[in-house]
C-alpha atoms as a PDB file:
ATOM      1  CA  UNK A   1     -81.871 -33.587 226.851  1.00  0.00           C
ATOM      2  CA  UNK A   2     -82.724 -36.028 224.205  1.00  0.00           C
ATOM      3  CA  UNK A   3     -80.444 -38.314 222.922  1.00  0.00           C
ATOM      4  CA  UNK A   4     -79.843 -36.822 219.538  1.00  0.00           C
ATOM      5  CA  UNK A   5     -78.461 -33.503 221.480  1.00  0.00           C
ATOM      6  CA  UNK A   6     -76.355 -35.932 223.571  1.00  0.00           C
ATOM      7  CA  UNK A   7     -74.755 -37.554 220.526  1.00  0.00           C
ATOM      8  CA  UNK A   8     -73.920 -34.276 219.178  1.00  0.00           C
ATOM      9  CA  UNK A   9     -72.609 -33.307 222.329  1.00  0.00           C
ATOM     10  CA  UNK A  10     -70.514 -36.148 222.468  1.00  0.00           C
ATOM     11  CA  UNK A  11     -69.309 -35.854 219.058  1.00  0.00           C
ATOM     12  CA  UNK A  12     -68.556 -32.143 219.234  1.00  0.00           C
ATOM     13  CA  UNK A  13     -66.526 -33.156 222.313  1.00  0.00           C
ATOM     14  CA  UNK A  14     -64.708 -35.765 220.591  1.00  0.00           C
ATOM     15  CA  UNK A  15     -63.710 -33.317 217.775  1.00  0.00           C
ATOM     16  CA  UNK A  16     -62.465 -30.857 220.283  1.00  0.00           C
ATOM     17  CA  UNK A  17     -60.233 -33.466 222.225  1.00  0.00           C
ATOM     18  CA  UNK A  18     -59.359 -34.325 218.995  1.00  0.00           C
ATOM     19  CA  UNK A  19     -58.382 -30.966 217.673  1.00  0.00           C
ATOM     20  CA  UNK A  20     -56.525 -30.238 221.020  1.00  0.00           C
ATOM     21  CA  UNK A  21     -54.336 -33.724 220.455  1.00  0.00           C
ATOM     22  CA  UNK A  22     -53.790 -32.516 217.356  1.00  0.00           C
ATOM     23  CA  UNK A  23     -52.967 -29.013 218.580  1.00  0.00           C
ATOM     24  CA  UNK A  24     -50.685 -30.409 221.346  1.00  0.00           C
ATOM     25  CA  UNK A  25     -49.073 -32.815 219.095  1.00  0.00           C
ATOM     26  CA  UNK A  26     -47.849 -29.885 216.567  1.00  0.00           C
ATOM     27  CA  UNK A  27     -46.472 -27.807 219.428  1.00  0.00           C
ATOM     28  CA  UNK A  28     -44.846 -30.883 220.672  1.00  0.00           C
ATOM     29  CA  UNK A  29     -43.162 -31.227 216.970  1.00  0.00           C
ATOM     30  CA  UNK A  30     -42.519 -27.752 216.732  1.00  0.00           C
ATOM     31  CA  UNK A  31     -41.120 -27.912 220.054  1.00  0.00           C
ATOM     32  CA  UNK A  32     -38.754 -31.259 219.078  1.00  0.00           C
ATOM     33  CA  UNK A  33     -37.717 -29.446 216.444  1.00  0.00           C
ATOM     34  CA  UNK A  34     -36.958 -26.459 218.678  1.00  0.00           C
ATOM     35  CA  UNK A  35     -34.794 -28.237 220.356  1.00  0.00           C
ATOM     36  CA  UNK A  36     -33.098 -30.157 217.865  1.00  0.00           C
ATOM     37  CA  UNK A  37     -32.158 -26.704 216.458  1.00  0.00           C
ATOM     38  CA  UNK A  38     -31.032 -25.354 220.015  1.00  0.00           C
ATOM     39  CA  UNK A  39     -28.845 -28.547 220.042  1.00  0.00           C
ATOM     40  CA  UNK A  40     -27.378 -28.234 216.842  1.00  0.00           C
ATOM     41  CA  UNK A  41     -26.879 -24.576 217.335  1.00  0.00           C
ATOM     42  CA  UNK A  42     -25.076 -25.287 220.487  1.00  0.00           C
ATOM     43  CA  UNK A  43     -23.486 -28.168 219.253  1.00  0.00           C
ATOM     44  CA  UNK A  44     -21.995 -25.958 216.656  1.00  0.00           C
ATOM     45  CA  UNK A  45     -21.313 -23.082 218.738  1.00  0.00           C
ATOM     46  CA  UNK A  46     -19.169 -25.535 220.644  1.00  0.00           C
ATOM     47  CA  UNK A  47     -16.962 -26.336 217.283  1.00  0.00           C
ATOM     48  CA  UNK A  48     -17.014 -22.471 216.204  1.00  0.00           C
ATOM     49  CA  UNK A  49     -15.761 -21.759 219.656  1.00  0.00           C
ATOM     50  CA  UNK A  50     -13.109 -24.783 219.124  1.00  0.00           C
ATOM     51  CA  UNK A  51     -12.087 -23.563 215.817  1.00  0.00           C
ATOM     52  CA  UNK A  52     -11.994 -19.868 217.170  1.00  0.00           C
ATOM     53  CA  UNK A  53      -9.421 -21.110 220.067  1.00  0.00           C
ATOM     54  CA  UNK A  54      -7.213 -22.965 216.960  1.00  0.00           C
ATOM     55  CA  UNK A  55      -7.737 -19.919 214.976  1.00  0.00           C
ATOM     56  CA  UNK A  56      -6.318 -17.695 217.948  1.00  0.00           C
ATOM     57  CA  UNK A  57      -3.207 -20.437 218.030  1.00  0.00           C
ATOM     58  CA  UNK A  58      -2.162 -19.831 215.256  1.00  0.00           C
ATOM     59  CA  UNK A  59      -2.532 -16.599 214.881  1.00  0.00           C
ATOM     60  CA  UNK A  60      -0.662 -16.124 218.216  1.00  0.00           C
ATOM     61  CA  UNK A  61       2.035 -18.685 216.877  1.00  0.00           C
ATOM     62  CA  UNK A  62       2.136 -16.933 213.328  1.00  0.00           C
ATOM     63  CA  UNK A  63       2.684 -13.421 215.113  1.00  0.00           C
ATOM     64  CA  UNK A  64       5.548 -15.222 216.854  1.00  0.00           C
ATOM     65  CA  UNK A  65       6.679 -16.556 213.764  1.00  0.00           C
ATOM     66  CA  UNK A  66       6.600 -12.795 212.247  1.00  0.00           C
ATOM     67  CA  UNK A  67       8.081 -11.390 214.992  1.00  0.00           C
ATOM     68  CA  UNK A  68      11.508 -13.542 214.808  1.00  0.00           C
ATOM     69  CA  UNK A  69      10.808 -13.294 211.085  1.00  0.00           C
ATOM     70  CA  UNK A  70      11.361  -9.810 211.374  1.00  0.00           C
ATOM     71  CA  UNK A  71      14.244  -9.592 213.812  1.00  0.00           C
ATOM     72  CA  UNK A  72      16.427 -11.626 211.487  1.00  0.00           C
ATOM     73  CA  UNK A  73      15.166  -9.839 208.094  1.00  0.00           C
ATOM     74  CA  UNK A  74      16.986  -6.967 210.404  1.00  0.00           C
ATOM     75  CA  UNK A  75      20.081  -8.972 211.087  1.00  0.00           C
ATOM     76  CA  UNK A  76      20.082  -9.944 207.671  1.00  0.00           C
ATOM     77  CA  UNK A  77      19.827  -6.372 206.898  1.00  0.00           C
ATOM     78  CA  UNK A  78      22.585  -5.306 208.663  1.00  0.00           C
ATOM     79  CA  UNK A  79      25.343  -7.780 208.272  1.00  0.00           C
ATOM     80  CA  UNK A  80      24.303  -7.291 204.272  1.00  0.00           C
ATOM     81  CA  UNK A  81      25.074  -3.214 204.647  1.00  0.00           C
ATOM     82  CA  UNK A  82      28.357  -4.597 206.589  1.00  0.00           C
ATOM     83  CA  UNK A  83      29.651  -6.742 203.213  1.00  0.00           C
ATOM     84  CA  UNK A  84      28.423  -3.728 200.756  1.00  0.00           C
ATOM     85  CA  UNK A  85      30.657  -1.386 202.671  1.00  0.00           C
ATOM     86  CA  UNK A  86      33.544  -4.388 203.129  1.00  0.00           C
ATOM     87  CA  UNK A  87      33.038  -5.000 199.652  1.00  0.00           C
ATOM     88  CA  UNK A  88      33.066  -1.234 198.449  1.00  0.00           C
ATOM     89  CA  UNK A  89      36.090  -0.961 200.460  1.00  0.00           C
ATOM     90  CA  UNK A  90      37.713  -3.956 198.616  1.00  0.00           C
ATOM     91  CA  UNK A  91      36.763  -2.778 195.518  1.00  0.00           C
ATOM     92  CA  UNK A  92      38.665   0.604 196.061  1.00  0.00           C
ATOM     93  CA  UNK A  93      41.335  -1.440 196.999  1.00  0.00           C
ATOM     94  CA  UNK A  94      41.394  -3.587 194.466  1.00  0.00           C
ATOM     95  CA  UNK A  95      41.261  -1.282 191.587  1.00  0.00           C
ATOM     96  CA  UNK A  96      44.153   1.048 193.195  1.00  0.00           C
ATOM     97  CA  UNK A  97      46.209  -1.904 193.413  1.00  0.00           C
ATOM     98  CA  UNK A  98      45.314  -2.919 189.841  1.00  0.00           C
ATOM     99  CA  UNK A  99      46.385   0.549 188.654  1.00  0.00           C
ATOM    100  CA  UNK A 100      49.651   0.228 190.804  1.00  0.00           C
ATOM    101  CA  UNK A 101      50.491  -3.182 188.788  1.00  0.00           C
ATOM    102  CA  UNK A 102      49.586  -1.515 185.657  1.00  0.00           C
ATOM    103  CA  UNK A 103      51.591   1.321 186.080  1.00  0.00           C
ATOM    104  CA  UNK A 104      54.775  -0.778 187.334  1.00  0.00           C
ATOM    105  CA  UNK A 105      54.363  -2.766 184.212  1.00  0.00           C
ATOM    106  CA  UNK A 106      54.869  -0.094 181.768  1.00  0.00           C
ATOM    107  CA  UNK A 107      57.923   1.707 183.876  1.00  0.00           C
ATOM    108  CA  UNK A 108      59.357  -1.494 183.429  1.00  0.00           C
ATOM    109  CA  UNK A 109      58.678  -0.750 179.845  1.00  0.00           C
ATOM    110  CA  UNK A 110      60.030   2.544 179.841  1.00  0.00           C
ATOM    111  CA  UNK A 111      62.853   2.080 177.831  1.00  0.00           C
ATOM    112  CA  UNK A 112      61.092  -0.469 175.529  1.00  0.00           C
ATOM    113  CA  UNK A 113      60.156   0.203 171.740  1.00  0.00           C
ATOM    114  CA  UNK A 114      57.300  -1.973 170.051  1.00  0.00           C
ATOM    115  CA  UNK A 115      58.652  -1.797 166.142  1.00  0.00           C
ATOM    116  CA  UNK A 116      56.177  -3.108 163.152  1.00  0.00           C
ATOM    117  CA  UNK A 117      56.071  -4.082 160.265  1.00  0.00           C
ATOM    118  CA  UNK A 118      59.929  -5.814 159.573  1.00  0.00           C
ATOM    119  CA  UNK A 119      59.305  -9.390 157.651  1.00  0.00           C
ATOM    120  CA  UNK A 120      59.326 -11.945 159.592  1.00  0.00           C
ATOM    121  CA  UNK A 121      63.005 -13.839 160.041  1.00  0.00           C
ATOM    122  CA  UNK A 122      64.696 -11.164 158.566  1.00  0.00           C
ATOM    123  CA  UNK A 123      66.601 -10.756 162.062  1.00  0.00           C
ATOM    124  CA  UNK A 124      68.075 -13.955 161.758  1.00  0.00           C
ATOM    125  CA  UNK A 125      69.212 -15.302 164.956  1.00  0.00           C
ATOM    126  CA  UNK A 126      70.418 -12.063 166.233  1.00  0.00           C
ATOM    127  CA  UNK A 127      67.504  -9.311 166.444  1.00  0.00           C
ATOM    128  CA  UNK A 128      69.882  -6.938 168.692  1.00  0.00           C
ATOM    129  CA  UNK A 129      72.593  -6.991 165.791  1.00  0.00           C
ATOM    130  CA  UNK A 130      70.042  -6.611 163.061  1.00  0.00           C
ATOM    131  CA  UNK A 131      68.202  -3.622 164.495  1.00  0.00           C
ATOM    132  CA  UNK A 132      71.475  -1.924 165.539  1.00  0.00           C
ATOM    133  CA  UNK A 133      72.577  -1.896 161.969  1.00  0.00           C
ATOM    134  CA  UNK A 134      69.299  -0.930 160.170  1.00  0.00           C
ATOM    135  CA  UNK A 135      67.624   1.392 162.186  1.00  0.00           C
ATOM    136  CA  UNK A 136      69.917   4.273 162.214  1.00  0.00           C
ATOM    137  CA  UNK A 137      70.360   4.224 158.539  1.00  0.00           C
ATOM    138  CA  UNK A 138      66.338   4.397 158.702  1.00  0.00           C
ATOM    139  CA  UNK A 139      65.876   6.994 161.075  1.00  0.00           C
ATOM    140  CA  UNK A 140      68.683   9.203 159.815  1.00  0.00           C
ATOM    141  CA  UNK A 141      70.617   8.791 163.445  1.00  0.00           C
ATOM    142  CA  UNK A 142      73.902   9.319 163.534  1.00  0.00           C
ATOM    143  CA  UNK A 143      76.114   6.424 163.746  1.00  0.00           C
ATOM    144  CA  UNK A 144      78.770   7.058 165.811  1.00  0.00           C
ATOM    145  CA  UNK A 145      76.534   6.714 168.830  1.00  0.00           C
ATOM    146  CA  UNK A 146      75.252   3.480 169.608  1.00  0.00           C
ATOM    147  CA  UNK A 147      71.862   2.110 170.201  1.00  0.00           C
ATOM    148  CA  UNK A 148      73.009   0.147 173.387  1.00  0.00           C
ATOM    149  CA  UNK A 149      69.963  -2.011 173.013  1.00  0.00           C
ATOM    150  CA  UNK A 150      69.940  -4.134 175.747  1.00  0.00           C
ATOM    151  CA  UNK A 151      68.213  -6.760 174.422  1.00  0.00           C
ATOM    152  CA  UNK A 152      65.545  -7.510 171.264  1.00  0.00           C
ATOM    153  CA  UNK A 153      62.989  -9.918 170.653  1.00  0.00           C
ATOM    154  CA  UNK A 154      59.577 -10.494 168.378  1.00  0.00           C
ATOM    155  CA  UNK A 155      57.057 -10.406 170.446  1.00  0.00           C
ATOM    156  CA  UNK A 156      55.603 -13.611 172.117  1.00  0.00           C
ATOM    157  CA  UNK A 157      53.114 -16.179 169.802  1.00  0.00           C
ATOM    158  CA  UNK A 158      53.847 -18.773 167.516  1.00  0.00           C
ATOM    159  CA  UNK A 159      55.253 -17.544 163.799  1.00  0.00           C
ATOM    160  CA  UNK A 160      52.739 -16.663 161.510  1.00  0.00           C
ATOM    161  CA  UNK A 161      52.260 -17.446 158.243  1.00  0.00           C
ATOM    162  CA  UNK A 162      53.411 -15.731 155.062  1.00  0.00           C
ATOM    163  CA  UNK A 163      50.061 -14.030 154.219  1.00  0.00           C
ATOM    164  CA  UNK A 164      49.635 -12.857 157.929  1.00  0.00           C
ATOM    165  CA  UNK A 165      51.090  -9.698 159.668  1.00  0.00           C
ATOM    166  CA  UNK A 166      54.458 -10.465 160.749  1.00  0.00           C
ATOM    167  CA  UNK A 167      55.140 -10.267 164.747  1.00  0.00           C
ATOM    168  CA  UNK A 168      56.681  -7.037 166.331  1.00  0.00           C
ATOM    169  CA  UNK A 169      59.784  -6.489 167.496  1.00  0.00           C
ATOM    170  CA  UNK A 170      60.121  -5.519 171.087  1.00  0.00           C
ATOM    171  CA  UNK A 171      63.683  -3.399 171.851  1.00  0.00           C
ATOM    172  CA  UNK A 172      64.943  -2.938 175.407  1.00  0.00           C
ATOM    173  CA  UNK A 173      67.750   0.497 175.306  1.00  0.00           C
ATOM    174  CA  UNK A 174      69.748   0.758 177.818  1.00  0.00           C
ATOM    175  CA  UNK A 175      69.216   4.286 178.667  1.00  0.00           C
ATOM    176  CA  UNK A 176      65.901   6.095 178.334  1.00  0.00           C
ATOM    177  CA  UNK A 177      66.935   9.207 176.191  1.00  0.00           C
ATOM    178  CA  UNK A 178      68.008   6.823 173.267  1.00  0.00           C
ATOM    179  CA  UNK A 179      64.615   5.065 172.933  1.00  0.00           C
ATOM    180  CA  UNK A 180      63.106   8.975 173.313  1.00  0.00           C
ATOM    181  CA  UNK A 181      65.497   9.770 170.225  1.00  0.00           C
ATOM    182  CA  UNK A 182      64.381   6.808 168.271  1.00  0.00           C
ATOM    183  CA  UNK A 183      61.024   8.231 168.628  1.00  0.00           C
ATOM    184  CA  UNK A 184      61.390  11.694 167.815  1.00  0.00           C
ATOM    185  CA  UNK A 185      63.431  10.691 165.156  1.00  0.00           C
ATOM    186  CA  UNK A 186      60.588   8.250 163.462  1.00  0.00           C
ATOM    187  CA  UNK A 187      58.230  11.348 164.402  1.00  0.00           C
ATOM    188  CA  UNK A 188      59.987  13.643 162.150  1.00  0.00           C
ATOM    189  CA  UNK A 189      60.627  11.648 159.591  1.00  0.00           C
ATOM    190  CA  UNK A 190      56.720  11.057 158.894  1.00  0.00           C
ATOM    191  CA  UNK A 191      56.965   7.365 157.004  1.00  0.00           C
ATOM    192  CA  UNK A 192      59.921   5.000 157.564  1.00  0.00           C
ATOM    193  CA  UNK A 193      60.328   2.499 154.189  1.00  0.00           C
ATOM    194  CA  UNK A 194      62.693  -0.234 154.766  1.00  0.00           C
ATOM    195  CA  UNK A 195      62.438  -2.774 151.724  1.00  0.00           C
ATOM    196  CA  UNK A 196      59.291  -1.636 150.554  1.00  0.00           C
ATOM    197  CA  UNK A 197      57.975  -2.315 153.819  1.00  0.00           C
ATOM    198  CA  UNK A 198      56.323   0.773 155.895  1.00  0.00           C
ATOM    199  CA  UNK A 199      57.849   0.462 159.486  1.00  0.00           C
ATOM    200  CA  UNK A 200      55.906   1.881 162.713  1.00  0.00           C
ATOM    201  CA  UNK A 201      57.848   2.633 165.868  1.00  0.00           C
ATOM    202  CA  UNK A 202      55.129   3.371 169.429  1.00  0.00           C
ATOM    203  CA  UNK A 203      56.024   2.908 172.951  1.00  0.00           C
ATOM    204  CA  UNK A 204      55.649  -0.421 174.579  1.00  0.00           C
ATOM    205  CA  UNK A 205      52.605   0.109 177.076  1.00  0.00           C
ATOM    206  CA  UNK A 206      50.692  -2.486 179.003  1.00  0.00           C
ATOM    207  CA  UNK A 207      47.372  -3.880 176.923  1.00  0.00           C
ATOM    208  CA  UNK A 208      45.367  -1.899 179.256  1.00  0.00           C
ATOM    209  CA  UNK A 209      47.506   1.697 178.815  1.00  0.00           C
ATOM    210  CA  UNK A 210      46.901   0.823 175.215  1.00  0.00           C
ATOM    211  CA  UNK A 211      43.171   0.781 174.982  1.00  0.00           C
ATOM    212  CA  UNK A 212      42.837   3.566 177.401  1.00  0.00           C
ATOM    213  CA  UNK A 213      45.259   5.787 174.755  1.00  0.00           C
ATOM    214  CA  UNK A 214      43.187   3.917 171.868  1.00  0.00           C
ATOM    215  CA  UNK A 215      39.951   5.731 172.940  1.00  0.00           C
ATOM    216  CA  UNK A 216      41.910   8.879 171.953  1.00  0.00           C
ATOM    217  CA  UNK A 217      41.780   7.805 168.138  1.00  0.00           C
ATOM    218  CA  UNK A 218      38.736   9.678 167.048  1.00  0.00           C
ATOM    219  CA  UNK A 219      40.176  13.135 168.827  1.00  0.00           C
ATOM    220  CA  UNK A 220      43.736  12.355 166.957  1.00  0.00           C
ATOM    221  CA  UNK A 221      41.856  12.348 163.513  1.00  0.00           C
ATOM    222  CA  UNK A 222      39.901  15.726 164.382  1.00  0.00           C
ATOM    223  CA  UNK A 223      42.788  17.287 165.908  1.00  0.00           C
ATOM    224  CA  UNK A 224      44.815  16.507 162.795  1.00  0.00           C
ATOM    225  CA  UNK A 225      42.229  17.478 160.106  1.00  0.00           C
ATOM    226  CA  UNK A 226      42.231  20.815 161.788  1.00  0.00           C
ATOM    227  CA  UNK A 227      45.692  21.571 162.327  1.00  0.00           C
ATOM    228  CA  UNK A 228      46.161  21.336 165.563  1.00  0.00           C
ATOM    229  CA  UNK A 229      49.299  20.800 167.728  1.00  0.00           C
ATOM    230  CA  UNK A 230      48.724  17.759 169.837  1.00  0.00           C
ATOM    231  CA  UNK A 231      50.534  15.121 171.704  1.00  0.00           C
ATOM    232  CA  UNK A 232      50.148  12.347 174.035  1.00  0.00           C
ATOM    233  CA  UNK A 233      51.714  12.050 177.382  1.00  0.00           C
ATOM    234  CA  UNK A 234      51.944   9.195 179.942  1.00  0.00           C
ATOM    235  CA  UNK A 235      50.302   7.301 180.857  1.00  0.00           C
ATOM    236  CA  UNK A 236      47.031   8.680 178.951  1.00  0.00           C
ATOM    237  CA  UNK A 237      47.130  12.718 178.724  1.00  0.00           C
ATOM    238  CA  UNK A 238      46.280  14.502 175.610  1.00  0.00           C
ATOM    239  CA  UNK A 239      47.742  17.904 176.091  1.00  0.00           C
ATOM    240  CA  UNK A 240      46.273  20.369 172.631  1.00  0.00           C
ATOM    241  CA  UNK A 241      47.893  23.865 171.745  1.00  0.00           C
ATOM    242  CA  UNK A 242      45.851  26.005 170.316  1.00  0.00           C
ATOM    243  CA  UNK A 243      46.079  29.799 169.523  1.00  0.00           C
ATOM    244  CA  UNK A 244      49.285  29.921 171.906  1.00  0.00           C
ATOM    245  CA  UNK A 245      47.181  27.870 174.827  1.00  0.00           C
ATOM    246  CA  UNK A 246      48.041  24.488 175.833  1.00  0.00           C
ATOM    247  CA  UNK A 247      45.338  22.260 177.679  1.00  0.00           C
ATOM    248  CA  UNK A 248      45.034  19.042 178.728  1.00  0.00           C
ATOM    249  CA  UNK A 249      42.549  16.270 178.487  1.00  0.00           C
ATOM    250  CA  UNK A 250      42.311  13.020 180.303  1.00  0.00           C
ATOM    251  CA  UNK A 251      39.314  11.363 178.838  1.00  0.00           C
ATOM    252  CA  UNK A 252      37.955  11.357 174.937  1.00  0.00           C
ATOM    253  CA  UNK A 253      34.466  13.193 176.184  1.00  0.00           C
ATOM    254  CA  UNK A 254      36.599  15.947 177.443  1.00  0.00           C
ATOM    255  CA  UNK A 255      38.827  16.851 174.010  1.00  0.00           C
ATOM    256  CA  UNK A 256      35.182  16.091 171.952  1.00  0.00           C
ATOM    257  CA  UNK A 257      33.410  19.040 173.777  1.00  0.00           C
ATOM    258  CA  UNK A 258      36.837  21.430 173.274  1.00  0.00           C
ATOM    259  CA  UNK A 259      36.295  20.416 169.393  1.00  0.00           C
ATOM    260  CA  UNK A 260      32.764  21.197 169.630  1.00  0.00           C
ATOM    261  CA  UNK A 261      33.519  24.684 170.583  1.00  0.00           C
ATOM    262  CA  UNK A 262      36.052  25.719 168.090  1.00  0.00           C
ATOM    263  CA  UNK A 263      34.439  27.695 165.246  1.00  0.00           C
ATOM    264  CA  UNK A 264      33.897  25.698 162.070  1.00  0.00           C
END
């Protein structure tokens, strides 16, 4: 072997020991990296694993949390059905005793008259004496009977000025069939003038009684520009005769679809 073949051998050598280093040197990189990867991946695994366990906490402690949640949305539930039906009940109650007041107050009124429109003062100091005098020469009653008004009064606010309506007068009788006489009586006679002054006699009912007979108004007018036979009756019954037949009506809606029906 000459030298020359030597050298190349050598050389060829060299570049093969040097290609292997090379070689081993990339797979030792590649296998670093490997395991840097491995470790990262466990390293993370250990922290998803961590976070998984927290994760599992609370979800265990948030089912917990839903659970007594729950049971006193229930109990919540249930002592809030208890107060609706206490509360219903003390509604019912209340409105029953409400209409019991109500209807105490105006049979304490029973034998009252509400009078409008006398001038204010014209009474004087005596209201009783004044009305006992006038009012059967206005009414046409006869005068050998007394009133026996118990007592008389205008009713309760400060005096109002000229311009302004004057107050009522409020009459206690005595006895019942003398304020129903003083009604009838202004009844028949249509328009009471006393002094140029147009006076209105009505019972004296609670505020209440009063607006439920108020929501009546409306019928009244029909009834009347028909012609037909009406009256009201305590404490708010509208009894109509028509053709012979009497009915009665306890609310406007009632009377409006009986006037609905009648032929034009």
């Amino acid at each position: 072997m000459t030298n020359q073949s030597i050298t190349s051998a050598l050389t060829l050598s060299n570049s093969l020991w040097s290609f292997h280093d090379e070689q081993v040197s990339r797979k030792r990189s590649h296998i670093k990296k490997i395991f840097l990867v491995l470790h990262k991946l466990s390293t993370d695994f250990e922290g998803f694993k961590n976070d998984l366990q927290s994760i599992e906490a609370s979800v265990n402690n948030l089912g917990s949390k839903i659970t007594a949640a729950e049971t006193r949305i229930s109990q919540i539930e249930d002592e809030n059905k208890s107060r609706d039906t206490q509360s219903q009940l003390l509604h019912s109650q209340l409105v029953a005793a409400v209409a019991r007041i109500d209807d105490l107050e105006n049979r304490s009124r029973r034998n009252n008259i509400r009078i409008l429109v006398f001038p204010e003062g014209i009474e004087g100091n005596n209201p009783s004496s004044f009305l006992s005098k006038t009012l059967p020469d206005l009414l046409g009653l006869d005068s050998s009977e007394p009133l026996e008004i118990e007592r008389a009064h205008r009713s309760l606010g400060p005096c109002p000025p000229p311009d302004k309506r004057p107050r009522a007068f409020i009459m206690k009788l005595l006895r019942y069939p003398a304020r129903e006489k003083i009604l009838r009586a202004a009844r028949e006679k249509g328009r009471s003038v006393w002094q140029g002054n147009s006076i209105s006699f009505y019972p004296d009912l609670s505020r209440g009684l009063q607006q439920r007979r108020q929501r009546f108004t409306e019928a009244h007018r029909q009834l009347l520009n028909r012609g037909i036979r009406y009256g009201m009756f305590y404490p708010a019954t509208l009894k109509v005769t028509y053709n012979g037949v009497t009915s009665v009506y306890t609310s406007p809606e009632e009377v409006a679809a009986f006037i609905k029906s009648l032929p034009p």
